[in-house]
N, C-alpha and C. Protein backbone atom coordinates (compact mmCIF):
# COMPACT_ATOMS: atom_id res chain seq x y z
N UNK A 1 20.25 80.32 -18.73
CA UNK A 1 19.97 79.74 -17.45
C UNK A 1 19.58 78.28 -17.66
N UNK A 2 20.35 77.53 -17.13
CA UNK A 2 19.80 75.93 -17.19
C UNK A 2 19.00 75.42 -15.53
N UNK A 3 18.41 74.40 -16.13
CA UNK A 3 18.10 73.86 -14.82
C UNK A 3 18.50 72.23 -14.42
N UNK A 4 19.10 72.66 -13.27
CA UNK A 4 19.91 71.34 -13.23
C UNK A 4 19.19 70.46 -11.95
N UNK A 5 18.71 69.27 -12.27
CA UNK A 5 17.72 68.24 -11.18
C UNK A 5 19.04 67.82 -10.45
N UNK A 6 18.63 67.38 -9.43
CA UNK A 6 19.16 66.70 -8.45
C UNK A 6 19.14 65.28 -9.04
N UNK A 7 20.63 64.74 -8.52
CA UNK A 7 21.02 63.79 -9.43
C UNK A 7 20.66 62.39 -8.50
N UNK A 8 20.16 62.64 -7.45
CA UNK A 8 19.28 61.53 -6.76
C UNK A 8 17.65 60.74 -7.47
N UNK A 9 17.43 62.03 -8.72
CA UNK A 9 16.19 61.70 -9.17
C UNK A 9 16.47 60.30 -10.37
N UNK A 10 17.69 60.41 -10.63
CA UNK A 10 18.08 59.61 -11.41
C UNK A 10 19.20 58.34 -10.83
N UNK A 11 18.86 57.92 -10.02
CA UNK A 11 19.49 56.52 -9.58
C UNK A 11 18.55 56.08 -9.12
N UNK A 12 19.15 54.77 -10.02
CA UNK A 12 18.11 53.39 -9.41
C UNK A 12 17.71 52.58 -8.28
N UNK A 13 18.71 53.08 -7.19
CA UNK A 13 18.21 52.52 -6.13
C UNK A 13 17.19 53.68 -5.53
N UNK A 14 16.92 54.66 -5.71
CA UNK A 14 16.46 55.46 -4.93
C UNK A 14 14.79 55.76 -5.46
N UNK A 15 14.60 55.07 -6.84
CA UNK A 15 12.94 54.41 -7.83
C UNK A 15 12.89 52.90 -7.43
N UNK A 16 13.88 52.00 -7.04
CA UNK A 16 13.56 50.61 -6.44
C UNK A 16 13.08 51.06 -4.93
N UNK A 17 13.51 52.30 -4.19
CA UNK A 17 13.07 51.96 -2.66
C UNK A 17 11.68 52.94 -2.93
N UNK A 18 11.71 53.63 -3.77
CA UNK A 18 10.01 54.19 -4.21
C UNK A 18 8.94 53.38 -4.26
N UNK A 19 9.34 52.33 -5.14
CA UNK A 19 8.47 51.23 -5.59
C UNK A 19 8.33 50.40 -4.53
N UNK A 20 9.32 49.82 -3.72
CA UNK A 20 9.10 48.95 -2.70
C UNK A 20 7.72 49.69 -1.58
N UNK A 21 8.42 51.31 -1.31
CA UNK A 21 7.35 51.78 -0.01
C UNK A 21 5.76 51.51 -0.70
N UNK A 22 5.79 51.66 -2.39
CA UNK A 22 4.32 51.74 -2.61
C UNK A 22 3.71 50.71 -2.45
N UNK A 23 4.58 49.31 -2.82
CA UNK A 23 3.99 47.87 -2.54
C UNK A 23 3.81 47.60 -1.13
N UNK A 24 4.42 47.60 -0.37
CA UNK A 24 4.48 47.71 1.46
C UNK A 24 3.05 48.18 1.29
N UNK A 25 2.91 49.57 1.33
CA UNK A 25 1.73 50.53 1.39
C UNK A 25 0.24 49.48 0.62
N UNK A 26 0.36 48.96 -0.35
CA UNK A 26 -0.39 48.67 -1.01
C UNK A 26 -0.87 46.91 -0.57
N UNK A 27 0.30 46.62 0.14
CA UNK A 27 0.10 45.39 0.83
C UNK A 27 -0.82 45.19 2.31
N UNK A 28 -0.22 46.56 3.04
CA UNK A 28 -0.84 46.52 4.32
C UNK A 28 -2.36 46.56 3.61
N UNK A 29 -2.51 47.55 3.10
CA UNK A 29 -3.77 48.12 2.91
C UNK A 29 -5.00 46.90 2.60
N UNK A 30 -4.17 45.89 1.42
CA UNK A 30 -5.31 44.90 1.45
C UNK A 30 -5.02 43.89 2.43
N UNK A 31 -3.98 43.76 3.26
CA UNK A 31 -4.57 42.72 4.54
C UNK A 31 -5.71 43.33 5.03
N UNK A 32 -5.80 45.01 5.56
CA UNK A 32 -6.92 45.15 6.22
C UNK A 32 -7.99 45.73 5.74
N UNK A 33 -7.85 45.52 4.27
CA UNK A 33 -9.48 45.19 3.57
C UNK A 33 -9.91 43.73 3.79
N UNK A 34 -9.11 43.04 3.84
CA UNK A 34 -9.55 41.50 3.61
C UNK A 34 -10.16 40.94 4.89
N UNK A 35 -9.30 41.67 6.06
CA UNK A 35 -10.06 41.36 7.39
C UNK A 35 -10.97 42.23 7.96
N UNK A 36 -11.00 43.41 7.21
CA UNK A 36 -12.47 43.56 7.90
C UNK A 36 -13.45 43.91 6.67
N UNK A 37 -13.67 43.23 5.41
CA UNK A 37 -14.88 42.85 4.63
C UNK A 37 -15.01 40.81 5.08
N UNK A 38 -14.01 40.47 5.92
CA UNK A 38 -14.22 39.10 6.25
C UNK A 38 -14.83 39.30 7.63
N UNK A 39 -14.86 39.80 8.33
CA UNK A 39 -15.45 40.52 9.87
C UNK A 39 -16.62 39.30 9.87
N UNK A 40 -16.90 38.77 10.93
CA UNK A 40 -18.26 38.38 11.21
C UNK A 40 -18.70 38.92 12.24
N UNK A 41 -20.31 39.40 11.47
CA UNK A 41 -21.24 40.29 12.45
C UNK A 41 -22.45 39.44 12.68
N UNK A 42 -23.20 39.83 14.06
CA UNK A 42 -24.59 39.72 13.92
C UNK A 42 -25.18 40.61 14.36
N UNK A 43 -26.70 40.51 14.22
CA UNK A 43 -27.86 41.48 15.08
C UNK A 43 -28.67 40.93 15.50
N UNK A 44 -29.51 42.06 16.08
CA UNK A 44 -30.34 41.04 16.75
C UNK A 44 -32.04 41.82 16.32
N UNK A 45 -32.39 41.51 15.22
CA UNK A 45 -33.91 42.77 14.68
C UNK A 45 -35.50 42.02 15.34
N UNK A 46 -36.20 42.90 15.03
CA UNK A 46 -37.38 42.30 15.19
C UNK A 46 -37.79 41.76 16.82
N UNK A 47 -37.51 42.58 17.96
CA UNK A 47 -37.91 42.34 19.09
C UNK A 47 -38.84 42.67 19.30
N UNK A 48 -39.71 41.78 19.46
CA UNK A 48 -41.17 42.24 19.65
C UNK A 48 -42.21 40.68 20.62
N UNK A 49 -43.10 41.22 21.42
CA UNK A 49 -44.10 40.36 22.27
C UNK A 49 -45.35 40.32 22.05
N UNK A 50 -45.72 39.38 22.89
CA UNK A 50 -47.33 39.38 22.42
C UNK A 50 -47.84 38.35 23.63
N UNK A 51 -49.11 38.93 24.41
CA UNK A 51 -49.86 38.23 25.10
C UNK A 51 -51.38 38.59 25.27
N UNK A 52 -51.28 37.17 25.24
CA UNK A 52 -52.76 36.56 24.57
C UNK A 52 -53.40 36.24 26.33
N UNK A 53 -54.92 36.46 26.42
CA UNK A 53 -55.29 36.21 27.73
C UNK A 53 -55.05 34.87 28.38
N UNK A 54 -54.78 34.51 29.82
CA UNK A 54 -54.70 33.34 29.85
C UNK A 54 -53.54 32.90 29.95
N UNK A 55 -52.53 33.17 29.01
CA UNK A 55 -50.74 32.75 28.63
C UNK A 55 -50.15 33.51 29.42
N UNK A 56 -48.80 32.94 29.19
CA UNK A 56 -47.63 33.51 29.34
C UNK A 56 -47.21 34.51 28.64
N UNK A 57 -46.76 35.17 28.69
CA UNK A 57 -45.86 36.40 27.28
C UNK A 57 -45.08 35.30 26.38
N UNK A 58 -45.18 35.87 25.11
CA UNK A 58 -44.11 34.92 23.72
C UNK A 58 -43.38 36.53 23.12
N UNK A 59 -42.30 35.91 23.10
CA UNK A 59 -41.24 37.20 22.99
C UNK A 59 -41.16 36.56 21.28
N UNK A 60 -40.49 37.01 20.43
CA UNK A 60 -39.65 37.12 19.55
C UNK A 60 -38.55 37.55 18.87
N UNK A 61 -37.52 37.06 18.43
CA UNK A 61 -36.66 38.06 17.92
C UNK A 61 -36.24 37.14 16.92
N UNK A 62 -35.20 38.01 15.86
CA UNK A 62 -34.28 37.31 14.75
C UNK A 62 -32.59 37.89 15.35
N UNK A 63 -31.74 36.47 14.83
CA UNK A 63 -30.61 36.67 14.67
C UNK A 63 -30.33 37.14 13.43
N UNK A 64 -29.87 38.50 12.65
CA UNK A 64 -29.42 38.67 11.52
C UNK A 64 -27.87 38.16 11.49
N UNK A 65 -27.20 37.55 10.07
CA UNK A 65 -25.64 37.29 10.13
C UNK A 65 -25.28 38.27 8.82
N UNK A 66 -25.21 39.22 8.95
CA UNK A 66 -24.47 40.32 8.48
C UNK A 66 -23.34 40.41 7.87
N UNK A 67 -22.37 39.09 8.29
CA UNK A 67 -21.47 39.01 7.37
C UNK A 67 -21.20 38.37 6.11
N UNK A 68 -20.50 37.93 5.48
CA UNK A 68 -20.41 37.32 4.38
C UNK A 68 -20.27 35.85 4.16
N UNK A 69 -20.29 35.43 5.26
CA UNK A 69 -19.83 33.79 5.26
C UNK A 69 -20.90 33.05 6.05
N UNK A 70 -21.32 32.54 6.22
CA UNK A 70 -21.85 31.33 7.26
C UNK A 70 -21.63 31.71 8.60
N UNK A 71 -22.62 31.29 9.62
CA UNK A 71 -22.20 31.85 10.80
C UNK A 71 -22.97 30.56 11.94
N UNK A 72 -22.10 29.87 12.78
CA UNK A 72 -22.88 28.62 13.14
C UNK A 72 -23.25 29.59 14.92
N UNK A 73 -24.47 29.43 15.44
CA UNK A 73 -24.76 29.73 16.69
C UNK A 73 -25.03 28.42 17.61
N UNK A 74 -24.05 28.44 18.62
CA UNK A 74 -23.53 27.55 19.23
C UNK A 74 -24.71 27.47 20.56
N UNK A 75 -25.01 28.81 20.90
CA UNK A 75 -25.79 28.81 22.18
C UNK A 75 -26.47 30.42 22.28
N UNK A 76 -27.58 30.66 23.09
CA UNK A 76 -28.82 31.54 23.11
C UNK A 76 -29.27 31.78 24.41
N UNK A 77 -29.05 32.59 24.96
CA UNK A 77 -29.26 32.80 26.34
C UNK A 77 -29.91 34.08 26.93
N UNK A 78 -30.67 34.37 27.70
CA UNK A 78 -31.45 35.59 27.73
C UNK A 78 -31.85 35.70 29.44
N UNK A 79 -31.21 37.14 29.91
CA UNK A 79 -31.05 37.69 30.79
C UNK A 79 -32.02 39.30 31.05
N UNK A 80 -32.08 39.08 32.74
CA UNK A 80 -32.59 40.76 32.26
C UNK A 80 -32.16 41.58 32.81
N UNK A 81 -32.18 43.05 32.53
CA UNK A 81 -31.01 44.14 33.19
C UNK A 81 -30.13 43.96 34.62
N UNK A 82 -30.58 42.89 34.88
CA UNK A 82 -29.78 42.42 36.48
C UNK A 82 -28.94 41.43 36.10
N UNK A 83 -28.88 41.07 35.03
CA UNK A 83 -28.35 39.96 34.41
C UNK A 83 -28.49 38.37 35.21
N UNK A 84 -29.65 38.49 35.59
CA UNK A 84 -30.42 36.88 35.86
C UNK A 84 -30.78 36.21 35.15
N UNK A 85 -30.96 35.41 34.84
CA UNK A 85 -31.48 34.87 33.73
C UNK A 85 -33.12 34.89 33.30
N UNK A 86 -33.43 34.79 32.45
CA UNK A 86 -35.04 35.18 32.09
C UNK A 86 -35.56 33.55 32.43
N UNK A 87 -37.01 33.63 33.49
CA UNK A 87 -37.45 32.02 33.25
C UNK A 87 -38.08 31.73 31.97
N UNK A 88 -37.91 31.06 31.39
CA UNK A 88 -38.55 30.51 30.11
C UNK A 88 -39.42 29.42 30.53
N UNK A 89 -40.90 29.75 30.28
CA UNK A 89 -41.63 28.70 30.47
C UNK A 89 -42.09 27.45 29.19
N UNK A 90 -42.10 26.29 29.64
CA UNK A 90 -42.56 25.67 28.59
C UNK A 90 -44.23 25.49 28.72
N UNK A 91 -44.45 26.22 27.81
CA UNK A 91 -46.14 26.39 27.30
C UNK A 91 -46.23 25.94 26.20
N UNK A 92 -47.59 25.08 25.49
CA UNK A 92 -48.16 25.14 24.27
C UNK A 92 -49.32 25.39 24.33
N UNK A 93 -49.95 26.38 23.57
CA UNK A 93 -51.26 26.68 22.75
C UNK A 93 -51.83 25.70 22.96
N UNK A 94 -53.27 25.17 23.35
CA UNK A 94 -54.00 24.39 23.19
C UNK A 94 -55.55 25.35 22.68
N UNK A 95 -56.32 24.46 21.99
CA UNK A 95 -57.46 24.56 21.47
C UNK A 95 -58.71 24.70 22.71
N UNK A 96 -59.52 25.35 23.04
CA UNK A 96 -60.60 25.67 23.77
C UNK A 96 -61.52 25.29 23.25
N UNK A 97 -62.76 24.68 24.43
CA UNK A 97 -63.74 24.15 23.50
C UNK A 97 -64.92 25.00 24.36
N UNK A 98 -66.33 25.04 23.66
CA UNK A 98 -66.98 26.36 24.14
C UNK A 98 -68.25 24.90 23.95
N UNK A 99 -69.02 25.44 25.57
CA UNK A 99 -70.44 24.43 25.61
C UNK A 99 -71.40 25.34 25.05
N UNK A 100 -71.76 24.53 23.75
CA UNK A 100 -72.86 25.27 23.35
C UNK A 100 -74.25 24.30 23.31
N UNK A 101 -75.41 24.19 24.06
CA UNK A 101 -76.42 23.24 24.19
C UNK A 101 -76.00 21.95 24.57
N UNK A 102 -75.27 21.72 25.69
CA UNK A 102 -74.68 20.52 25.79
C UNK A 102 -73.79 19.90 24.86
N UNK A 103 -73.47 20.06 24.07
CA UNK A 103 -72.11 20.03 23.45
C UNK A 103 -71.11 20.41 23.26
N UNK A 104 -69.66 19.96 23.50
CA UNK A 104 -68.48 20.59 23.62
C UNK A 104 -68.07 20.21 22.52
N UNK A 105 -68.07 22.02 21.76
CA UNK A 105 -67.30 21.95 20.13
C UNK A 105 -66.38 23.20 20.42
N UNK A 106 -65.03 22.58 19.29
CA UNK A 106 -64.19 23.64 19.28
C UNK A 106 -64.41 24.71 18.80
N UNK A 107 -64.07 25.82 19.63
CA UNK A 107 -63.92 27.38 19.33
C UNK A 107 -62.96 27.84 18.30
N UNK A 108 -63.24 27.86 17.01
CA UNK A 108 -62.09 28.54 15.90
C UNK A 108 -61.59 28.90 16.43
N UNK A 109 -61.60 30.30 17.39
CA UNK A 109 -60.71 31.70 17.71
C UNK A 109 -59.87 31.13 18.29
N UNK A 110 -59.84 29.97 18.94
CA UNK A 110 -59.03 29.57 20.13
C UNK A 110 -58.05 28.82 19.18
N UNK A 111 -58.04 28.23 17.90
CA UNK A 111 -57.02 27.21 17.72
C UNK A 111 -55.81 28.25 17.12
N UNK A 112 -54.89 27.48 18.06
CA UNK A 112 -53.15 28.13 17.79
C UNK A 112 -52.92 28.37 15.94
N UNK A 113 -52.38 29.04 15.69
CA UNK A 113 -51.71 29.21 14.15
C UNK A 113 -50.11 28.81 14.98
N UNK A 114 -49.49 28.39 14.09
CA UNK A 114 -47.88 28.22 13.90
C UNK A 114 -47.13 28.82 14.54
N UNK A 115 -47.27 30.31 14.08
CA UNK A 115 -46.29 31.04 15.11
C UNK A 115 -46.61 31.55 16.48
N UNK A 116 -47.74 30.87 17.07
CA UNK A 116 -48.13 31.06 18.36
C UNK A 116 -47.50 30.28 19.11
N UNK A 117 -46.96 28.68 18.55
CA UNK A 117 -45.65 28.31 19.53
C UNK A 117 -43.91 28.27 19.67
N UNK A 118 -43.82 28.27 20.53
CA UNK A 118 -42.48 28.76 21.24
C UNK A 118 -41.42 28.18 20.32
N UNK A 119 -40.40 28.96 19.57
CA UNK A 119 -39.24 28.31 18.69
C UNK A 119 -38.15 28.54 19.38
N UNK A 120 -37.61 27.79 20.19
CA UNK A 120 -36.53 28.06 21.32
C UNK A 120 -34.80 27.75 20.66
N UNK A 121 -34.27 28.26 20.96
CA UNK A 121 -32.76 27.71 20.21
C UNK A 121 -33.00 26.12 21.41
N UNK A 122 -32.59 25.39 20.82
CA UNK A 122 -32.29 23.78 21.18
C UNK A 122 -31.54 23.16 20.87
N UNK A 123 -30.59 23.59 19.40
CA UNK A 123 -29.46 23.14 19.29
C UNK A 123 -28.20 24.01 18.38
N UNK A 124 -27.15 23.82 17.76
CA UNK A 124 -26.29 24.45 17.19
C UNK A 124 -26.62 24.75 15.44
N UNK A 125 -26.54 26.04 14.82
CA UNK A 125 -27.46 26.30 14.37
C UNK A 125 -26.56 27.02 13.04
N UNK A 126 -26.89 26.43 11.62
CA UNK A 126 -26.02 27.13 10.76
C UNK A 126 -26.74 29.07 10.23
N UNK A 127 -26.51 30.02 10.04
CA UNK A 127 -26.99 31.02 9.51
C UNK A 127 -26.62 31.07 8.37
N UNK A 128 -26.73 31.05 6.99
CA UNK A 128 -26.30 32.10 5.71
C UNK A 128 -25.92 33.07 5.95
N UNK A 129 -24.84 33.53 5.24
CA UNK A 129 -24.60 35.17 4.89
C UNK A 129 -25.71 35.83 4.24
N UNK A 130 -26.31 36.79 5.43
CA UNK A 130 -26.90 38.00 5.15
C UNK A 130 -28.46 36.77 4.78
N UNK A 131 -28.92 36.48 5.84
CA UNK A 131 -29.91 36.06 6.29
C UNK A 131 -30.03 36.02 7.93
N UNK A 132 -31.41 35.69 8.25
CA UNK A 132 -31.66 35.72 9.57
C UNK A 132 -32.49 34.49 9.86
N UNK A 133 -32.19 34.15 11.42
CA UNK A 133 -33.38 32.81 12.06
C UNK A 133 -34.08 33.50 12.76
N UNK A 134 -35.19 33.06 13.00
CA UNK A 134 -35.81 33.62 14.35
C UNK A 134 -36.07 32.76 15.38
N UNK A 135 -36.63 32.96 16.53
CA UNK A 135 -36.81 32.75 18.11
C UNK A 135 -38.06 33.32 18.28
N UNK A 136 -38.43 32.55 18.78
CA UNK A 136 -39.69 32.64 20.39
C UNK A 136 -39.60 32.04 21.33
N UNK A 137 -39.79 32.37 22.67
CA UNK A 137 -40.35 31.98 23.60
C UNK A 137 -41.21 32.40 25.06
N UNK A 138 -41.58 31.77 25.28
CA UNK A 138 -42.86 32.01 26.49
C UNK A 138 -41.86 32.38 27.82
N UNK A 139 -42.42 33.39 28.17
CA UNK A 139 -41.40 33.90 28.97
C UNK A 139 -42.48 34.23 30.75
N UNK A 140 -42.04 33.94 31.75
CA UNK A 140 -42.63 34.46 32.96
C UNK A 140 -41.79 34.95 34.07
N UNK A 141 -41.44 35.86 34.73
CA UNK A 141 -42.17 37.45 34.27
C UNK A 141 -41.48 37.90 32.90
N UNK A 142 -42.25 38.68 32.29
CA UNK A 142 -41.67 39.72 31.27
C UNK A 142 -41.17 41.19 31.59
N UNK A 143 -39.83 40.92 31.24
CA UNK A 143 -39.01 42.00 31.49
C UNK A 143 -38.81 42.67 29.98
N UNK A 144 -39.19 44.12 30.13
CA UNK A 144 -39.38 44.43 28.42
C UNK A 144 -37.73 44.73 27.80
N UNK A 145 -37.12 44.94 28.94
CA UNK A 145 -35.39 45.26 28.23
C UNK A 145 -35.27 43.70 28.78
N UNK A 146 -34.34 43.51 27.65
CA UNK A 146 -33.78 41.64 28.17
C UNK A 146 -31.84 41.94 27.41
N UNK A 147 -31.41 41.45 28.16
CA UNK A 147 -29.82 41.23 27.04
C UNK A 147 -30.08 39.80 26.70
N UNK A 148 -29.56 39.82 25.75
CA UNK A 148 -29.31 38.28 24.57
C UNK A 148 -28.15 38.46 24.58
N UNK A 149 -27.90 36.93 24.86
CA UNK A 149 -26.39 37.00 24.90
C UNK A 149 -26.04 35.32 23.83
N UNK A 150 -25.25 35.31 22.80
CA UNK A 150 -25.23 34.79 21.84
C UNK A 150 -24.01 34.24 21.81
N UNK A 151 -23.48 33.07 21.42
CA UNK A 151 -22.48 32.34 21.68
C UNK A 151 -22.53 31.73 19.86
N UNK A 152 -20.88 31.62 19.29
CA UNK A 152 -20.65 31.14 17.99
C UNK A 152 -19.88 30.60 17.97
N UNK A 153 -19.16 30.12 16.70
CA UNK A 153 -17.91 29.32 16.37
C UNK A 153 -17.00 29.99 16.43
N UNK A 154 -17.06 31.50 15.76
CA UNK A 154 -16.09 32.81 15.14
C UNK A 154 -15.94 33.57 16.24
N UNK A 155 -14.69 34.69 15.98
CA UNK A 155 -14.89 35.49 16.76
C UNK A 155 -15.84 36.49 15.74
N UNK A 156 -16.42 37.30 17.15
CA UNK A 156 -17.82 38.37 16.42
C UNK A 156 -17.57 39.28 17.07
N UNK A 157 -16.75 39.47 18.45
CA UNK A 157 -16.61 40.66 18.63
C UNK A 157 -15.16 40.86 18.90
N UNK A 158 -14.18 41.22 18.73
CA UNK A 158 -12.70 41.57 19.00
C UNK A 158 -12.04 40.37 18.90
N UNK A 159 -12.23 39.84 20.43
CA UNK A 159 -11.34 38.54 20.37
C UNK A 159 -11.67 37.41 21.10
N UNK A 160 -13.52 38.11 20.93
CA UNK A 160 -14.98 36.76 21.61
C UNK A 160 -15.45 36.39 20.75
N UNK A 161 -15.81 34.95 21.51
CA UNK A 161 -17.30 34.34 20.25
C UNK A 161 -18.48 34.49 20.80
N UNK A 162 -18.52 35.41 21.28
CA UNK A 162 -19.88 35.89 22.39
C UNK A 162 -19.75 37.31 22.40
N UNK A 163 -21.31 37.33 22.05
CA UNK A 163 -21.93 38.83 22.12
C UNK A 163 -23.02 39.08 22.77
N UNK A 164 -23.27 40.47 23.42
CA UNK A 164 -24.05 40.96 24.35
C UNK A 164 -25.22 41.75 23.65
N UNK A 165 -26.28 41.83 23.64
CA UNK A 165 -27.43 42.56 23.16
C UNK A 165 -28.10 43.44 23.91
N UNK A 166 -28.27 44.14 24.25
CA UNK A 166 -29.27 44.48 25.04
C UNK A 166 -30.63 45.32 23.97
N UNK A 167 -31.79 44.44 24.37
CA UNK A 167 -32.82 44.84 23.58
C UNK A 167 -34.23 45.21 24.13
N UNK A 168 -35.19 46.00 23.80
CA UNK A 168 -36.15 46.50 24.10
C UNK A 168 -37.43 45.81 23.15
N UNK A 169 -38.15 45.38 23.59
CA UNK A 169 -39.24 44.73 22.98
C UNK A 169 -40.32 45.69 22.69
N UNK A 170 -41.30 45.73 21.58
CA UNK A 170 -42.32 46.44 21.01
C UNK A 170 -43.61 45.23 21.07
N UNK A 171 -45.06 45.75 21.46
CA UNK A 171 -45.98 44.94 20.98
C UNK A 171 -45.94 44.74 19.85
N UNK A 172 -46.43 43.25 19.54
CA UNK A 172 -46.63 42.80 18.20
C UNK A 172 -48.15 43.61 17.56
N UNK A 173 -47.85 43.87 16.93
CA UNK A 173 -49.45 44.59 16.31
C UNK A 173 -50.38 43.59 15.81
């Protein structure tokens, strides 16, 4: 008993169109590794508030850039579930002074630290890959869900350079 192959296994055009489907195959495959490990992402971490007697609310958040390249933020805008815009007040921290025996001396407790004032986006803004900026600002009324809505150079989402957030704020501890 012999065994006889099919004589298709042995012509060369029929191992050249083998080889071609695997390169095709092997071609698509890394275009769409290449475009989506090139993807640009962001987030939005660290939403959190804080009010101090007296003030306004100071919100915070970070932009994370998640992707691998540089990521420039063009514009920063913040709305709340009605999609109005949030008023942003301009406040600064000032120092309190406490009369003690006829003299007005400053109250330690009262003087601002650093991150008690408002870090507002103000202009166009580079990120690192896989770093974050952050934001504050003094906000009146405080709405604890807000959407952030974020404007870039890239596209970040499909076939926008604008992305929608919607975020929930935590007291600052």
């Amino acid at each position: 008993m012999t065994i006889t192959l099919p004589s298709f296994l042995f012509q060369l055009n029929f191992w050249n169109f083998v080889i071609a489907v695997l390169a095709l195959f092997i071609a698509i495959y890394s275009v769409w590794y290449t475009h989506r490990r090139d993807r640009y992402s962001i987030e939005i971490v660290e939403c959190e508030y804080m009010q101090k007697k007296n003030r306004p609310y100071l919100i915070f958040f970070s932009i994370f850039n998640a992707s691998n390249a540089p990521l420039k933020i063009k514009d920063v805008k913040l709305f709340d579930l009605e999609n109005n815009p949030v008023r942003v007040v301009d406040y600064e921290p000032k120092s309190e002074y406490t009369n003690i025996v006829g003299h007005s001396i400053l109250d330690p407790a009262t003087i601002p630290v650093a991150w008690e004032y408002a870090n507002p986006f103000s202009k166009t803004l580079i990120i690192p890959s896989e770093s974050k900026i952050e934001f504050s600002y003094y906000v009146n009324p405080f709405p604890d869900h807000m959407v952030i809505k974020i404007t870039t150079d890239k596209k970040i989402r499909w076939f926008s350079k604008k992305k929608l957030f919607s975020v929930k704020f935590s007291e600052l501890d």
